[in-house]
Structure formats: structure tokens, C-alpha cells
N, C-alpha and C. Protein backbone atom coordinates (compact mmCIF):
# COMPACT_ATOMS: atom_id res chain seq x y z
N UNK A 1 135.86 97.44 78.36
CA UNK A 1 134.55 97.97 78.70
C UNK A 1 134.57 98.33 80.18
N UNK A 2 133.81 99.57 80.44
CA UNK A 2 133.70 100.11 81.96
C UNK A 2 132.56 100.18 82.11
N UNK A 3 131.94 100.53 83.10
CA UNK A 3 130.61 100.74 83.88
C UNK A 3 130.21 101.87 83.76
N UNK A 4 129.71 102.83 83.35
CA UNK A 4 129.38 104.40 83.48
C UNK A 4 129.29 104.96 85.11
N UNK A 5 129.82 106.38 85.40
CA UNK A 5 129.46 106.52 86.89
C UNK A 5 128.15 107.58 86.31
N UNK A 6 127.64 107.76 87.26
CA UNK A 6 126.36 108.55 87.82
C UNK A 6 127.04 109.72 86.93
N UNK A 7 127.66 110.06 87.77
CA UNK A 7 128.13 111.69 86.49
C UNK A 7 128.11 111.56 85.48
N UNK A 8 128.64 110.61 84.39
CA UNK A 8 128.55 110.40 83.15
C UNK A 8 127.02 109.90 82.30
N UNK A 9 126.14 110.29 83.01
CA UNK A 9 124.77 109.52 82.57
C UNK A 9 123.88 110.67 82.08
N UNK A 10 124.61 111.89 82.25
CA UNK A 10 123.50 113.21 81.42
C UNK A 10 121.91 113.10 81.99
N UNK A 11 122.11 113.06 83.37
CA UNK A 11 120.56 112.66 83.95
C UNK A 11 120.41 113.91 84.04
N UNK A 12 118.75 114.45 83.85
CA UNK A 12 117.64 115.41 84.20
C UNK A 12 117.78 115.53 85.25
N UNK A 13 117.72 117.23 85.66
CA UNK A 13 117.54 117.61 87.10
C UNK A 13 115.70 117.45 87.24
N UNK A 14 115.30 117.74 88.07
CA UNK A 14 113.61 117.59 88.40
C UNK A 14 113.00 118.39 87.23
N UNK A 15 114.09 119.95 87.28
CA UNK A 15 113.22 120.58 86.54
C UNK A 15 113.65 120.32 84.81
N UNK A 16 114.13 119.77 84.42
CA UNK A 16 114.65 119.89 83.15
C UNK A 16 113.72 118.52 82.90
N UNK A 17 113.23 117.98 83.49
CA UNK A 17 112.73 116.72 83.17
C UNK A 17 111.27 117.54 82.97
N UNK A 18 110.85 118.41 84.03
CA UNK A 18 109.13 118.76 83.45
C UNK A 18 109.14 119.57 82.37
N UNK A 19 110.35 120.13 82.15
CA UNK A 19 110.29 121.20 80.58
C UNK A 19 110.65 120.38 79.34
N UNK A 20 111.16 119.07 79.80
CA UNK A 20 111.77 118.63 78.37
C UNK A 20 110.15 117.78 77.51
N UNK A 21 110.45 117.87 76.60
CA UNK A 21 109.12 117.52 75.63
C UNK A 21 109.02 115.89 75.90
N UNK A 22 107.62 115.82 75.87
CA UNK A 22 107.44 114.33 76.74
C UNK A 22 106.81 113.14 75.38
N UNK A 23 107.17 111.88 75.60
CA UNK A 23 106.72 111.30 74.48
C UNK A 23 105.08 111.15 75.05
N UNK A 24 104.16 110.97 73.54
CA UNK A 24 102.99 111.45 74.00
C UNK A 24 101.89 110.11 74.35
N UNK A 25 102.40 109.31 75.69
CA UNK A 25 101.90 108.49 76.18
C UNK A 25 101.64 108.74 77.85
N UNK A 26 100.12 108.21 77.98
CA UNK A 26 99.65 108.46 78.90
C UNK A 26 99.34 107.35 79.96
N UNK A 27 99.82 106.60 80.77
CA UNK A 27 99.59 105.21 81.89
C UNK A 27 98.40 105.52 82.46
N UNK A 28 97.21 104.47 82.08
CA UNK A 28 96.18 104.49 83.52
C UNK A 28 96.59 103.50 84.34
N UNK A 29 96.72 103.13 85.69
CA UNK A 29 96.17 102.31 86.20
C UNK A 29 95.33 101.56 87.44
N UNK A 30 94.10 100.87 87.07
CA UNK A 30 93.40 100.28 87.37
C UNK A 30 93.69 99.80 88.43
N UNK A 31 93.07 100.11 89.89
CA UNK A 31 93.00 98.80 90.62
C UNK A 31 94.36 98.06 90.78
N UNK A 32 95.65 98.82 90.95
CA UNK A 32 96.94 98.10 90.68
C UNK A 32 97.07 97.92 93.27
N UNK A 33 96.89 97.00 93.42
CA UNK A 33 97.67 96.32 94.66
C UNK A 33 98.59 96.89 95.28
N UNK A 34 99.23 96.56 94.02
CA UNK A 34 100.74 96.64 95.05
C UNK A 34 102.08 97.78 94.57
N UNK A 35 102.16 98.23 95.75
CA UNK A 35 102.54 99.57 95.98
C UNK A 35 104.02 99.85 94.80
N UNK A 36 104.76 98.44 95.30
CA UNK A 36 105.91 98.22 94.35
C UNK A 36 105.80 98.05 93.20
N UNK A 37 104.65 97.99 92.79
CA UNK A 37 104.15 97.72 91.21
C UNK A 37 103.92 98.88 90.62
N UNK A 38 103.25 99.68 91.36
CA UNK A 38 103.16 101.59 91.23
C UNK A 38 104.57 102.19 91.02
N UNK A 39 105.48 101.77 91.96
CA UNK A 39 106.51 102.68 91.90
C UNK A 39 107.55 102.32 91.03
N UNK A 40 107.15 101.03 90.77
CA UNK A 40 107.91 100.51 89.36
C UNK A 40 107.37 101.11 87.95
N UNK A 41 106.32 101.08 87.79
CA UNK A 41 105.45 102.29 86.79
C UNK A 41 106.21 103.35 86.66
N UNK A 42 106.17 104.16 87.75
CA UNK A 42 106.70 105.50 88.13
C UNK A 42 108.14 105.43 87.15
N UNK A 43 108.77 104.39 88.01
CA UNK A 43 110.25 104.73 87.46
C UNK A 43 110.56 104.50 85.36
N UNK A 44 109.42 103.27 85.34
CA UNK A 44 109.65 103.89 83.90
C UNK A 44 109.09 104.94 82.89
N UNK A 45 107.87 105.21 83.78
CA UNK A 45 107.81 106.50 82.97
C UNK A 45 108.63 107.98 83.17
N UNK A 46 109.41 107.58 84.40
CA UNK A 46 110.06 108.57 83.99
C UNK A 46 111.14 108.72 82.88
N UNK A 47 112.04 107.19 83.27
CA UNK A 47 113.14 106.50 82.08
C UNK A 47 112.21 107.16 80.73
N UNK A 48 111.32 106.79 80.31
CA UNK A 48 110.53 107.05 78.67
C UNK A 48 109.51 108.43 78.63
N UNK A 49 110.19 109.19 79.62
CA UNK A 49 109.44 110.75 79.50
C UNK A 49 107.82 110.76 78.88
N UNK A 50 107.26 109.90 79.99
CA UNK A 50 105.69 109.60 79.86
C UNK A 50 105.32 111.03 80.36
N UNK A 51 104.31 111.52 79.32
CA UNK A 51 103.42 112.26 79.50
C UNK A 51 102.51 112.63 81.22
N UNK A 52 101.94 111.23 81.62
CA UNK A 52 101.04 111.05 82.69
C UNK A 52 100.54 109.80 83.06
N UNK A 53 100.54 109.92 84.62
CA UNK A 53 99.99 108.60 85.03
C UNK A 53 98.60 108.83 85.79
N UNK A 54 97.76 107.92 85.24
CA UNK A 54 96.27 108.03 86.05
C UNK A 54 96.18 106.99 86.79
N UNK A 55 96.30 107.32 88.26
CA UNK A 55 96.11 106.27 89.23
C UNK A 55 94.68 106.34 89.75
N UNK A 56 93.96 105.03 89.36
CA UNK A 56 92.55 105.24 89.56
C UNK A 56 92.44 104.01 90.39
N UNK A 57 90.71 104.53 91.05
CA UNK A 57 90.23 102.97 92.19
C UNK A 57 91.22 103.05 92.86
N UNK A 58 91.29 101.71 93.76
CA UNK A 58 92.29 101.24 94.74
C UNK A 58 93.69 101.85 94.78
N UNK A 59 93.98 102.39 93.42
CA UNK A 59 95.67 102.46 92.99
C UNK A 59 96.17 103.46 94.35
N UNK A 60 97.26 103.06 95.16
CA UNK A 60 97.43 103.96 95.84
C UNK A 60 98.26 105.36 95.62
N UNK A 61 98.58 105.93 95.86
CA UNK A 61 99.03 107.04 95.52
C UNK A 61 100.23 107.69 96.62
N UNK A 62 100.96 108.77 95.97
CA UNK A 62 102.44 109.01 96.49
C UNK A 62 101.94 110.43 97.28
N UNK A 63 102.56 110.51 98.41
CA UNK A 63 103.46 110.06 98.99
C UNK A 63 103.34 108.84 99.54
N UNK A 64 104.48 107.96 99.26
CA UNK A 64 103.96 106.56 100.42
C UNK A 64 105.68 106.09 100.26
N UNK A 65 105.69 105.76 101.62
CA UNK A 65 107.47 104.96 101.80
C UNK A 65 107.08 103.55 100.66
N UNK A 66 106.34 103.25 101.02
CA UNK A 66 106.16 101.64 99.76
C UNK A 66 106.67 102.08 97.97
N UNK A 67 105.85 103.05 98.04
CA UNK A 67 105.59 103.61 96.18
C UNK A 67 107.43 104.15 96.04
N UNK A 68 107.73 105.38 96.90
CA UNK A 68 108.81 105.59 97.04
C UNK A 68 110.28 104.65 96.74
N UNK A 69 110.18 103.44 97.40
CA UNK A 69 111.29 102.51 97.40
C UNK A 69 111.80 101.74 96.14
N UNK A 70 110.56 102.13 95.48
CA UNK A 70 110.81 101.53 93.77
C UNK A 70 110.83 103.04 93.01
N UNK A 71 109.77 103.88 93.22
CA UNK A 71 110.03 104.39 92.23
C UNK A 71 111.35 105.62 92.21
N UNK A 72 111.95 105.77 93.90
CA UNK A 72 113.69 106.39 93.23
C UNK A 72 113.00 107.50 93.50
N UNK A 73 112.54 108.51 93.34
CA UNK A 73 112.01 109.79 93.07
C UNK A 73 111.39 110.58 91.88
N UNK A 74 111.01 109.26 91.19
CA UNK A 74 110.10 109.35 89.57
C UNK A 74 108.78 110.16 90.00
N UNK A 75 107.84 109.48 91.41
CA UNK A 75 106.63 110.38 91.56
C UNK A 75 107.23 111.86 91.98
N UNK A 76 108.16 112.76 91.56
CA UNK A 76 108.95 113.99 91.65
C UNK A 76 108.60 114.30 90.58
N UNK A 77 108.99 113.46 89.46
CA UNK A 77 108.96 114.19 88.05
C UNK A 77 108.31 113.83 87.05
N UNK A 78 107.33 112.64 87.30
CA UNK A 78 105.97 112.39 86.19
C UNK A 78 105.00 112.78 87.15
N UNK A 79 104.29 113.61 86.38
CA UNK A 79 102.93 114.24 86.52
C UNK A 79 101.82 113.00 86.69
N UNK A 80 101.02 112.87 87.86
CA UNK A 80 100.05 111.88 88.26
C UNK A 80 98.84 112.37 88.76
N UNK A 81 97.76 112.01 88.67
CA UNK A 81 96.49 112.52 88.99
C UNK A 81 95.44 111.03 89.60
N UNK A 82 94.94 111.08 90.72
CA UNK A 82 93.89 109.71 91.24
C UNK A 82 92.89 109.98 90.54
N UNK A 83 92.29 109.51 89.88
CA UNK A 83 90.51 109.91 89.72
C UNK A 83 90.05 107.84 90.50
N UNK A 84 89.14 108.20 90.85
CA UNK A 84 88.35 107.05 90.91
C UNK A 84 87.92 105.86 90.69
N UNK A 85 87.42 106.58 89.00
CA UNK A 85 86.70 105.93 88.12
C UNK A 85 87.31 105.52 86.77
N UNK A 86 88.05 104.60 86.75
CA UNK A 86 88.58 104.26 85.12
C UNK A 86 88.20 104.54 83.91
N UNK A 87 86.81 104.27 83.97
CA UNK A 87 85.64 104.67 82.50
C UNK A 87 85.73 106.05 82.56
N UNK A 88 85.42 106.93 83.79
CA UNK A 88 85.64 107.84 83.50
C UNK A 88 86.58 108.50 82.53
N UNK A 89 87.84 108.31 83.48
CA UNK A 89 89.23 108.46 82.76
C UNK A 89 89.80 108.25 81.48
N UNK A 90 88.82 107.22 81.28
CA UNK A 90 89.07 106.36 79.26
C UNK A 90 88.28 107.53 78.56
N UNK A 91 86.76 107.61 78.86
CA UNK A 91 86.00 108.49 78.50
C UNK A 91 86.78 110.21 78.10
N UNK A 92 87.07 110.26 78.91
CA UNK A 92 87.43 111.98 78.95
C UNK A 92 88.71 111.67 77.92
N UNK A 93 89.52 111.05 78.25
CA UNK A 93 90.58 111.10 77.22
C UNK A 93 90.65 110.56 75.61
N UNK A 94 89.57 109.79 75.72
CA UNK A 94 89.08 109.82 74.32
C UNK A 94 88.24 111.34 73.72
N UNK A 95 87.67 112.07 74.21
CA UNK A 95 86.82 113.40 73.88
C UNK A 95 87.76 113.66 74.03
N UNK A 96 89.62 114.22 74.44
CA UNK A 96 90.78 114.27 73.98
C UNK A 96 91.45 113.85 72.73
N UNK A 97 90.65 113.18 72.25
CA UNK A 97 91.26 112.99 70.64
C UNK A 97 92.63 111.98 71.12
N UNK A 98 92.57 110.93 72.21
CA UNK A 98 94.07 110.15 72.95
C UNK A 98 92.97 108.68 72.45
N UNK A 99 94.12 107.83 71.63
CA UNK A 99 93.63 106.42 71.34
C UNK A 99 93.85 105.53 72.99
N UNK A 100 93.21 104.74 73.14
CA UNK A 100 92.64 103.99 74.33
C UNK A 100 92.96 102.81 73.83
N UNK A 101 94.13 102.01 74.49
CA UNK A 101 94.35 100.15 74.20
C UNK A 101 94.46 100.39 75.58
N UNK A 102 93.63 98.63 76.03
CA UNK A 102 94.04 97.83 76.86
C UNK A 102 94.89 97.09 76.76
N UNK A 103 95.52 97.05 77.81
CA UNK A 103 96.83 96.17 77.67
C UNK A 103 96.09 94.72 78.31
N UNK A 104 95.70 93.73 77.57
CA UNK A 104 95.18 92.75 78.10
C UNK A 104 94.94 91.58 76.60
N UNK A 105 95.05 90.47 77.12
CA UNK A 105 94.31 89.20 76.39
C UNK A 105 92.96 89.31 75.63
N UNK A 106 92.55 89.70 75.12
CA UNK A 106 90.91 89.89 74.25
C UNK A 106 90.78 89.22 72.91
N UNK A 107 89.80 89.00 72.45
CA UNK A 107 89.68 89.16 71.16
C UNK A 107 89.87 90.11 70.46
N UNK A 108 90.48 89.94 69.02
CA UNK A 108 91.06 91.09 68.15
C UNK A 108 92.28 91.63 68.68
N UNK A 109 92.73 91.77 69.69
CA UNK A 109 93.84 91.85 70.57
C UNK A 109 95.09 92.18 69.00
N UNK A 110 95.96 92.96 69.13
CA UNK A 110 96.76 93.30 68.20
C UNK A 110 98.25 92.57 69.09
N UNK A 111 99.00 91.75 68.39
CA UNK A 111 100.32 91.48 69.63
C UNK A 111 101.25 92.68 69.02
N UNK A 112 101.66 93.14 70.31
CA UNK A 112 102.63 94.08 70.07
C UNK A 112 103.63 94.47 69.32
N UNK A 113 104.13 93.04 69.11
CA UNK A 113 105.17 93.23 68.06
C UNK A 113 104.50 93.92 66.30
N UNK A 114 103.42 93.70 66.42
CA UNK A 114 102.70 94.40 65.27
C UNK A 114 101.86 95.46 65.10
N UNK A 115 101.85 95.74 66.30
CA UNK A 115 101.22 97.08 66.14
C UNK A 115 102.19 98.13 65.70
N UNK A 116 101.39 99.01 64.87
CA UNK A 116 102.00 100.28 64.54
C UNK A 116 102.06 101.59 64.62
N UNK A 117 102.33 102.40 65.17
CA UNK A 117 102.28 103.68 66.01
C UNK A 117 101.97 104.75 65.16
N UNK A 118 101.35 105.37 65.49
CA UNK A 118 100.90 106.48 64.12
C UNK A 118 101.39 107.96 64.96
N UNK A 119 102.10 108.31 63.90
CA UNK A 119 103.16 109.41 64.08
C UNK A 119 101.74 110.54 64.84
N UNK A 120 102.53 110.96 65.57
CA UNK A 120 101.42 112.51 65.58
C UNK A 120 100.68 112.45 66.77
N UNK A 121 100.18 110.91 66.89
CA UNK A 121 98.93 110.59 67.85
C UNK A 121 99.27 110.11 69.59
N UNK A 122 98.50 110.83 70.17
CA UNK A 122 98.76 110.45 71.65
C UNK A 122 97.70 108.81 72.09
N UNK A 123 98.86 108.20 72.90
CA UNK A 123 98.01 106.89 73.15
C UNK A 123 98.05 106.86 74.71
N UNK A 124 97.10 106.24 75.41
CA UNK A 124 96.60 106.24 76.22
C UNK A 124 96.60 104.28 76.99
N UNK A 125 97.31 103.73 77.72
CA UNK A 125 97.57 102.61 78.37
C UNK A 125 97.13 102.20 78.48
N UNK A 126 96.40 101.19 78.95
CA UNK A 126 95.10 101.27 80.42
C UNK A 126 95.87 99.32 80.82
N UNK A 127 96.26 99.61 82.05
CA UNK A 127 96.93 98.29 82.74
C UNK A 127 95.79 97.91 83.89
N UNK A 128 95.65 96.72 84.27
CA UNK A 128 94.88 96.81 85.11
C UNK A 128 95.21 95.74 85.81
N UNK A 129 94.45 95.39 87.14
CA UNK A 129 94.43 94.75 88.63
C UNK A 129 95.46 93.54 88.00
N UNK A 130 96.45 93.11 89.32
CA UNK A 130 97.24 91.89 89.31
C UNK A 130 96.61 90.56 89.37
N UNK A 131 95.20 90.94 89.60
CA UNK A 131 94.98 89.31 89.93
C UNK A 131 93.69 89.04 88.28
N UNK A 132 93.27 90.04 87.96
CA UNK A 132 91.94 90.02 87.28
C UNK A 132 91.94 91.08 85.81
N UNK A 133 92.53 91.44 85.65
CA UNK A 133 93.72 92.35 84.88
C UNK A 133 92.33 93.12 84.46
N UNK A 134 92.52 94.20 83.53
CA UNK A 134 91.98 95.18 82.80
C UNK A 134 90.28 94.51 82.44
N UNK A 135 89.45 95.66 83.61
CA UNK A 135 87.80 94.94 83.29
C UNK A 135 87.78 94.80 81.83
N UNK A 136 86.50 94.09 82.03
CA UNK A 136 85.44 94.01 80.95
C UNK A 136 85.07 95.38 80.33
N UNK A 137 84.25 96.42 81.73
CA UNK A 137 83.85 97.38 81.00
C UNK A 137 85.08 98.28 80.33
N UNK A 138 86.01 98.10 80.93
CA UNK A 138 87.04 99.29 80.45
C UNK A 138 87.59 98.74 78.94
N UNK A 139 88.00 97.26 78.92
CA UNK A 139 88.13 96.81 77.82
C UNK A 139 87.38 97.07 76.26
N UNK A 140 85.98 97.04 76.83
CA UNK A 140 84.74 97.80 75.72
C UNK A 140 84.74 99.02 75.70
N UNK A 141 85.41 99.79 76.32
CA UNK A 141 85.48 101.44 76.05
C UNK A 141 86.33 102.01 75.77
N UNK A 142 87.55 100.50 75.77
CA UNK A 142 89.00 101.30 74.63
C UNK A 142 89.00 101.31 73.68
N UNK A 143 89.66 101.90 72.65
CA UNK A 143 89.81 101.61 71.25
C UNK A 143 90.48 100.74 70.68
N UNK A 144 90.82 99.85 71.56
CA UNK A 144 91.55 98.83 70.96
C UNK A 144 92.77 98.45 72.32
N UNK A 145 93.27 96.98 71.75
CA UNK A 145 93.80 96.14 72.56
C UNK A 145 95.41 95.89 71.79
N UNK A 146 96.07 95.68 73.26
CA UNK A 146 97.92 94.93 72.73
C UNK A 146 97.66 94.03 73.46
N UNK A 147 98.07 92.95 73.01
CA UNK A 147 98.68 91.93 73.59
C UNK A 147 100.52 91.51 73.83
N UNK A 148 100.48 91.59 75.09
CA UNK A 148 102.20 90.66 74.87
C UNK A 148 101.89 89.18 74.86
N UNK A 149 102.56 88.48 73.55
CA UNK A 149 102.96 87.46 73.23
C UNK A 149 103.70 86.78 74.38
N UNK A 150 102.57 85.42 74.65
CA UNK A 150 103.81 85.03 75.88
C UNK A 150 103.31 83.65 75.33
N UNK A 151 104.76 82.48 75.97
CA UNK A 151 104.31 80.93 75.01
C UNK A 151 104.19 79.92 76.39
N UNK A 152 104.58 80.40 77.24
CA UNK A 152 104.77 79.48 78.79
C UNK A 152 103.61 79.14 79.38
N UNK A 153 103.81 78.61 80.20
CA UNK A 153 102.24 78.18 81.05
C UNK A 153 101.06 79.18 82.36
N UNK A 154 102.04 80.08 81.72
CA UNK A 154 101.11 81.61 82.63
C UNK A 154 100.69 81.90 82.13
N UNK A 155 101.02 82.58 80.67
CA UNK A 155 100.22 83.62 80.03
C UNK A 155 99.90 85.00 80.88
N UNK A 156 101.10 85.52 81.92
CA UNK A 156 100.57 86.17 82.45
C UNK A 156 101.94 86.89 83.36
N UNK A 157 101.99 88.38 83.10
CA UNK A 157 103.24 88.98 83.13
C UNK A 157 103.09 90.02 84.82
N UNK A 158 103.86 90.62 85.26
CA UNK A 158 103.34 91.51 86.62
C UNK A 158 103.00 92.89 85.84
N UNK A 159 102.05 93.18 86.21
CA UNK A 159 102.00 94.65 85.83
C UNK A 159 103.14 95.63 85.42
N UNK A 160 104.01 95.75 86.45
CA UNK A 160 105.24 96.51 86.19
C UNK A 160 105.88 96.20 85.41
N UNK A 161 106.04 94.65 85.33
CA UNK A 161 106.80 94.22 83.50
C UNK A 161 106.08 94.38 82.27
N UNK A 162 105.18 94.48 82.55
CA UNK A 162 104.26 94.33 81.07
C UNK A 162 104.09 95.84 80.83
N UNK A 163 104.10 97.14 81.95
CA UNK A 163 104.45 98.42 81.37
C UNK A 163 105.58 98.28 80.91
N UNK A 164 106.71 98.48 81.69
CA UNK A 164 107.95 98.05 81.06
C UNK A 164 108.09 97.59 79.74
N UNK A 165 107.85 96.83 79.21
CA UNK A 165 108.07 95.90 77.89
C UNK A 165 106.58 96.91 76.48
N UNK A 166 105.86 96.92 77.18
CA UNK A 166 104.88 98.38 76.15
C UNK A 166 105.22 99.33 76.38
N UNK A 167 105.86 100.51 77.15
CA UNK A 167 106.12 101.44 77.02
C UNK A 167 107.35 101.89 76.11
N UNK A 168 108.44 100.99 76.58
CA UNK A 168 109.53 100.75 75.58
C UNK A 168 109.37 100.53 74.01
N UNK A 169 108.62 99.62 74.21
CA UNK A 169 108.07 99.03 72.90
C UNK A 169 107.71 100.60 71.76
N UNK A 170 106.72 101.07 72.42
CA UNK A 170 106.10 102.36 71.68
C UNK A 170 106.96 103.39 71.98
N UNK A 171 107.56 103.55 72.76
CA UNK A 171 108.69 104.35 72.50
C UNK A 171 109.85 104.89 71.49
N UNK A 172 110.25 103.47 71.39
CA UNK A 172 111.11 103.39 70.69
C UNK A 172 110.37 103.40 68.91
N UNK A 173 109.31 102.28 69.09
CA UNK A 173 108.40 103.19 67.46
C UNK A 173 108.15 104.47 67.28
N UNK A 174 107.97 105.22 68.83
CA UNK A 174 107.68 106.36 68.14
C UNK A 174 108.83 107.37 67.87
N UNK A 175 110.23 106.86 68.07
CA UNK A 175 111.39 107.46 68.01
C UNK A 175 112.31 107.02 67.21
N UNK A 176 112.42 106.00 66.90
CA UNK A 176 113.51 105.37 65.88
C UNK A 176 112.41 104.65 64.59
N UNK A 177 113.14 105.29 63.26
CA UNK A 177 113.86 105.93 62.94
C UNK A 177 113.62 107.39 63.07
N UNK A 178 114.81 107.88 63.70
CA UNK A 178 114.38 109.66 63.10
C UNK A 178 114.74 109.91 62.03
């Protein structure tokens, strides 16, 4: 067994990455801190050819040497937009015909490992603040909730891992089997 070099990895130039067909998932996030937590976002949606990221409230936004240092040059090639207002953002993309889960602890909460992806349909993220995770109100204005299954004494993952581990997750449902 060898290591792959960089040449051998069939990576996207900038532009082949905005023409290539994107899986049809969309990242909000909420009130996210910390900069390295953004640019960790960044980098996997680019890895899983995310549709879009909505950086809303506090979320800071690129250009920034902080966001930069994680995300590699991902804010290059996923499409990102600030709005403000989260509800907003849930709102409008639901009158989009885009299903709305919070990624958070709730009641009715679906755990991930069981949810099931419905061919066809665009879904919509919504991650929220490191310390206080995904409001109340935004929680009542999604269409529904994932939970990641966790058994330890946190119950409680960093933002950037818990995209990580759902984006993959639905990814790969919405791709294997072809």
C-alpha cells in the first residue's frame, strides 16, 4: 500500500467544481463563533459538492485569514450568502419546496442512522451556535429534526464534526446505491 500524491487525486479545478452538478444540500449556519468552525464547514462542503452555505447572525464571513486556514480555499468554490436572520432563511427556503431539519437534540428528533433520504428532494441543514446550539424558534420552523446518537457524558459534538458526520451521512444515501 502507498499514499496517493496530489496528482493522482482527480481534484476539481475552481471552475469544474462550480459546473459540476452539486448534491442537493444546502448548510445554514446560525450564530456559529468560531471562525475555524466556518472554515471547517467550508471544506466539507466542498469535499460533498454542497449546493450552499447560509452564513447567518454572528456567522462570520470570508474573506478572513481565520475562515481561510481551515477552509484550504473551499470559500473559492462553495457558493455562500450572509443573511441575518435564520427564520428568515428557513422561511424562504421552505416556499422553495427545500425540507428544513435541525440538526439538534428535540423531541421527535429522527437519529440519523434512520433517517431516510427521499430521492429527488433538496434538504436544507440548519446547525447552530457552539455553546446553545440550534434556537427554539428555528427549531419550530423546521420540518423536522436529526439527531446524532451520542452515548458519553457530553451529548454534545463541535459544530464542524457534527456537519461532517450529516453531510456524509446524506450524501452517501443520496448516492449509493446507484
Amino acid at each position: 500500500m502507498r499514499k496517493l500524491e496530489n496528482s493522482e487525486l482527480d481534484r476539481k479545478s475552481v471552475e469544474g467544481f462550480k459546473q459540476s452538478e452539486k448534491t442537493p444540500l444546502v448548510l445554514v449556519l446560525d450564530d456559529i463563533r468560531s471562525l475555524h468552525n466556518i472554515g471547517s464547514v467550508f471544506r466539507t462542503a466542498d469535499a460533498f459538492l454542497v449546493e450552499k452555505i447560509f452564513l447567518c447572525g454572528i456567522t462570520a464571513t470570508p474573506p478572513h485569514k481565520e475562515i481561510h486556514k481551515t477552509a484550504l480555499g473551499a470559500t473559492e468554490t462553495v457558493t455562500w450568502q450572509h443573511q441575518d436572520n435564520v427564520l428568515e432563511v428557513i422561511e424562504k427556503l421552505k416556499t422553495e419546496g427545500v425540507i428544513t431539519l435541525a440538526i439538534e437534540q428535540v423531541q421527535s428528533a429522527v437519529f440519523l442512522q434512520n433517517f431516510k433520504v427521499k430521492k429527488g428532494v433538496k434538504y436544507a441543514l440548519v446547525f447552530g451556535n457552539e455553546v446553545y446550539g440550534v434556537s427554539q424558534e428555528a427549531v419550530a420552523l423546521c420540518d423536522g429534526s436529526i439527531e446524532i446518537p451520542q452515548l458519553g457524558t457530553k451529548h454534545s459534538l463541535n459544530i464542524s464534526v457534527s456537519a461532517g458526520i450529516v453531510v456524509w451521512d446524506l450524501f452517501q444515501k443520496m448516492n449509493w446505491p446507484k
